[in-house]
Protein backbone atom coordinates (compact mmCIF):
# COMPACT_ATOMS: atom_id res chain seq x y z
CA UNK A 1 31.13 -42.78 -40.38
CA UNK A 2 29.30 -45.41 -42.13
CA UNK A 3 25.45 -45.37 -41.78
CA UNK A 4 25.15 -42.08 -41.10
CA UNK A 5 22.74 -39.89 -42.16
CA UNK A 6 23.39 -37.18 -44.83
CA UNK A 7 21.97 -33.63 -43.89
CA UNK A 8 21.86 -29.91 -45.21
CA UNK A 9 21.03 -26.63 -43.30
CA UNK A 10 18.92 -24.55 -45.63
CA UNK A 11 17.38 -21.19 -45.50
CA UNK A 12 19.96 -19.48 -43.61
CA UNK A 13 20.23 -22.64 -40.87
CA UNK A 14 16.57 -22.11 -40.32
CA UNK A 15 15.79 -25.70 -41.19
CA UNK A 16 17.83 -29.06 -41.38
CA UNK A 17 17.09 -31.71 -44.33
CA UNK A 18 18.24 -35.18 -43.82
CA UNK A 19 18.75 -37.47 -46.39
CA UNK A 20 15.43 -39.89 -45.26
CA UNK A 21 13.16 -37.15 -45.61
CA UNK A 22 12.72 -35.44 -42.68
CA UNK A 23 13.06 -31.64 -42.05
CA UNK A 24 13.27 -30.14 -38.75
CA UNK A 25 12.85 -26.17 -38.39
CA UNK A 26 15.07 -24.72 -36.26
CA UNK A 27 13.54 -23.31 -32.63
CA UNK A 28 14.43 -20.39 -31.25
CA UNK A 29 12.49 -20.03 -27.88
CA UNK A 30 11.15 -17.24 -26.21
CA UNK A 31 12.20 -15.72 -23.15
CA UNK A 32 10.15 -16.06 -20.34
CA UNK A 33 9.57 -12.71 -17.66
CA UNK A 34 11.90 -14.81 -15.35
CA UNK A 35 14.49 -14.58 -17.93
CA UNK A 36 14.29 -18.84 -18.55
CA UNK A 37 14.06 -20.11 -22.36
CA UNK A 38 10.70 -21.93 -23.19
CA UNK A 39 9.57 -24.27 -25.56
CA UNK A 40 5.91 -25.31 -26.63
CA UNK A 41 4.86 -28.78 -27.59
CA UNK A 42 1.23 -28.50 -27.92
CA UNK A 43 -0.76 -26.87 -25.36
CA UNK A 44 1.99 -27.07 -22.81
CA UNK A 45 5.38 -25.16 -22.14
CA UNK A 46 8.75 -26.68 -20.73
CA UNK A 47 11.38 -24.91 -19.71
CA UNK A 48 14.42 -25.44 -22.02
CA UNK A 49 16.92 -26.30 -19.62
CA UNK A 50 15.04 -28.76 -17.96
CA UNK A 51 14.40 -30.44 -21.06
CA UNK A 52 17.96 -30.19 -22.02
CA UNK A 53 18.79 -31.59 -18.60
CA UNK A 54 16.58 -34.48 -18.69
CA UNK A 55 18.02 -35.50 -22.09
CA UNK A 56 21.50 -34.90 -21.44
CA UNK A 57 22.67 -35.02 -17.86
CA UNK A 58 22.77 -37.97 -15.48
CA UNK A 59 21.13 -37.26 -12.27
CA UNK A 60 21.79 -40.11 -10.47
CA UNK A 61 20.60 -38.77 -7.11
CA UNK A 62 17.52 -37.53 -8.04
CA UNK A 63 17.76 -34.15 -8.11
CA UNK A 64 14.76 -32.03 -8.25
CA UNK A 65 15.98 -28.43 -9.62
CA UNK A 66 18.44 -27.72 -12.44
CA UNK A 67 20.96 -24.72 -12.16
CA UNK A 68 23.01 -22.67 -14.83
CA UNK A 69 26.59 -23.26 -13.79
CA UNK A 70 27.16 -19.95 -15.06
CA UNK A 71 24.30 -17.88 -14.06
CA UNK A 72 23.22 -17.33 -17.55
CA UNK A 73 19.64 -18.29 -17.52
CA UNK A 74 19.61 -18.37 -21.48
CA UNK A 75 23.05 -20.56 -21.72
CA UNK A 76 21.54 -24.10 -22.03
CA UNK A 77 24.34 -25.61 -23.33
CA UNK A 78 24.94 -29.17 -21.33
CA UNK A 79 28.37 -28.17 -20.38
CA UNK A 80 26.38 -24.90 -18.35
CA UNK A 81 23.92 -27.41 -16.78
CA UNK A 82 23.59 -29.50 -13.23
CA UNK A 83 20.82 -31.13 -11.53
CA UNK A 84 20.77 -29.95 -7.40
CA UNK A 85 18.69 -29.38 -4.68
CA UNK A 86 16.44 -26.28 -3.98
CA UNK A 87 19.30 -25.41 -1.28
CA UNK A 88 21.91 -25.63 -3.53
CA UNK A 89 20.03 -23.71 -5.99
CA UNK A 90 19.72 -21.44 -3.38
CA UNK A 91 22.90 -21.43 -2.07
CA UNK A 92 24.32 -21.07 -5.98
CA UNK A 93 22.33 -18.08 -6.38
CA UNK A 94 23.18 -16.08 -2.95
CA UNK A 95 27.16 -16.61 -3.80
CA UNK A 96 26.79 -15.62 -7.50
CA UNK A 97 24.52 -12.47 -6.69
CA UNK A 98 21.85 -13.77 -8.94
CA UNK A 99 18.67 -13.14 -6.78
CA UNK A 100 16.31 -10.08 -7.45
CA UNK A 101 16.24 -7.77 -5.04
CA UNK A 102 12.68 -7.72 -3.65
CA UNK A 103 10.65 -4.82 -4.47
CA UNK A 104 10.05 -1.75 -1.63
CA UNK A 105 6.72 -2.18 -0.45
CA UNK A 106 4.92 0.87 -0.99
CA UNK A 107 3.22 3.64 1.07
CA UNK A 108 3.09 1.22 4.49
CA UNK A 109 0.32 3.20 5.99
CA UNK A 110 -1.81 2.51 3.50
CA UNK A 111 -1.19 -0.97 2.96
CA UNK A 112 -1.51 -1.54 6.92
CA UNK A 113 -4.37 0.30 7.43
CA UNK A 114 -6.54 -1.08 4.47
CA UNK A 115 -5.93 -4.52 5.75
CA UNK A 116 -6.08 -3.52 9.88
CA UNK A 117 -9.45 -2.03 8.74
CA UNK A 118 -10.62 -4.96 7.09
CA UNK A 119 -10.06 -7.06 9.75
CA UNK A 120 -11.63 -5.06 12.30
CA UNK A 121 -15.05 -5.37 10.03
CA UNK A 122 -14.48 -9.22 9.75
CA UNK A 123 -13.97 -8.99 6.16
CA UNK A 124 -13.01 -11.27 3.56
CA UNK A 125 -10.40 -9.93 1.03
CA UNK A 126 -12.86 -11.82 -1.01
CA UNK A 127 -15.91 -10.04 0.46
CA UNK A 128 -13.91 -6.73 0.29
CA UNK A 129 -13.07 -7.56 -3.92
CA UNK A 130 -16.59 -8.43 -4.60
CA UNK A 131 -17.60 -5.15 -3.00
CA UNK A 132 -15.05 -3.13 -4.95
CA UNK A 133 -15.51 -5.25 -8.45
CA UNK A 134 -11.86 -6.29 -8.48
CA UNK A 135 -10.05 -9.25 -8.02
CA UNK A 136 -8.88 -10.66 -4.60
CA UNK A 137 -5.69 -10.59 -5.68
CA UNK A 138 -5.39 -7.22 -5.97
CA UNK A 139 -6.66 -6.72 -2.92
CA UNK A 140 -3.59 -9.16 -1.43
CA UNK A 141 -1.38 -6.82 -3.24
CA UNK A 142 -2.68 -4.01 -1.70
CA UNK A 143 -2.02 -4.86 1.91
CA UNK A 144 1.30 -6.29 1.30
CA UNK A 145 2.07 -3.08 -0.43
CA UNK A 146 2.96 -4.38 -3.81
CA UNK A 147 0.82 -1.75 -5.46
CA UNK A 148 -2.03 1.19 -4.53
CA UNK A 149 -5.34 1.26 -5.01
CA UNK A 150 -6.06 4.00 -7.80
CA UNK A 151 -7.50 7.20 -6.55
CA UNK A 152 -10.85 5.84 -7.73
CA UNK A 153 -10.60 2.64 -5.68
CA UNK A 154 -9.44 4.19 -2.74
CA UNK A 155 -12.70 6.17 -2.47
CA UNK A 156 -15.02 2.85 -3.67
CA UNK A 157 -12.20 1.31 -0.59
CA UNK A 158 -13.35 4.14 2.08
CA UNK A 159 -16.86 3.81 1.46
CA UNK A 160 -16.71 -0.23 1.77
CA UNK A 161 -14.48 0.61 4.74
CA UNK A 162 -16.91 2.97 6.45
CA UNK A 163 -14.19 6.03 6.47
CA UNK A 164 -12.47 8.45 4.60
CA UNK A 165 -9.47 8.05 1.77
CA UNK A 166 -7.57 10.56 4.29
CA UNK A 167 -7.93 8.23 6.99
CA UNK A 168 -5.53 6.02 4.91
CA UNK A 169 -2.59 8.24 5.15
């Protein structure tokens, strides 16, 4: 085609020369924990479908979320890619068995009785982190039974508590 730019893959496809001058190296993004493709421009990170999306595919209606036809969260080819809803999202994932299983809480007692104790003090899980020299979070995930307090917390945890580490079990 006439007017068309000229261009050349070099070092093993790892860059592309055009004709005018410019050079663009080749990206290939990391994987997020989630399993999703990311790219960084600057301080910031985008997920690579998204982007892809928002170049690529018409969303005429709006849509908020973008889904992987195919359930490959690395496949970000257009032809894999459709803008939807957060219930069809949903409703993608339930038929295709693509949602995680959610984790087994952990020993219940203890999660229930750290909190149930807590409460009957009137205490913050702020409060109750400061005390301890942890994070509030890991206090959260303690009484939803996401994790355990180590064996040296749960003793710092009984004295803040005003009882014993049996009493937990």
């Amino acid at each position: 085609m006439e007017g068309e730019l000229k261009y050349s893959f070099i070092e093993n496809g790892d860059f592309i020369v055009f004709e005018d001058g410019r050079i663009f190296k080749r990206l290939d993004p990391p994987v997020s924990s989630g399993g999703y493709k990311y790219v960084r421009v600057g301080e910031k990170s985008y997920p690579l479908h998204r982007v892809i999306a928002s170049a690529f595919v018409p969303n005429p209606e709006n849509k908020p979320e973008v889904n992987h036809i195919d359930g490959n969260k690395t496949n970000n080819d257009v032809s894999n890619l459709e803008w939807v809803t957060r219930k069809e999202n949903a409703k993608h994932a339930s038929e295709h068995g693509l949602l995680r299983k959610a984790r087994k809480p952990t020993n219940l007692s203890v999660k229930t009785k750290i909190r149930e104790r807590r409460l009957e003090l009137g205490i913050s899980q702020q409060e109750m982190a400061e005390a301890l020299g942890v994070t509030q979070s890991a206090v959260a995930l303690w009484e939803i039974g996401r994790t355990e307090p180590s064996t040296h917390n749960l003793r710092r945890l009984a004295d803040v508590l005003g009882c014993s580490p049996a009493d937990f079990f």
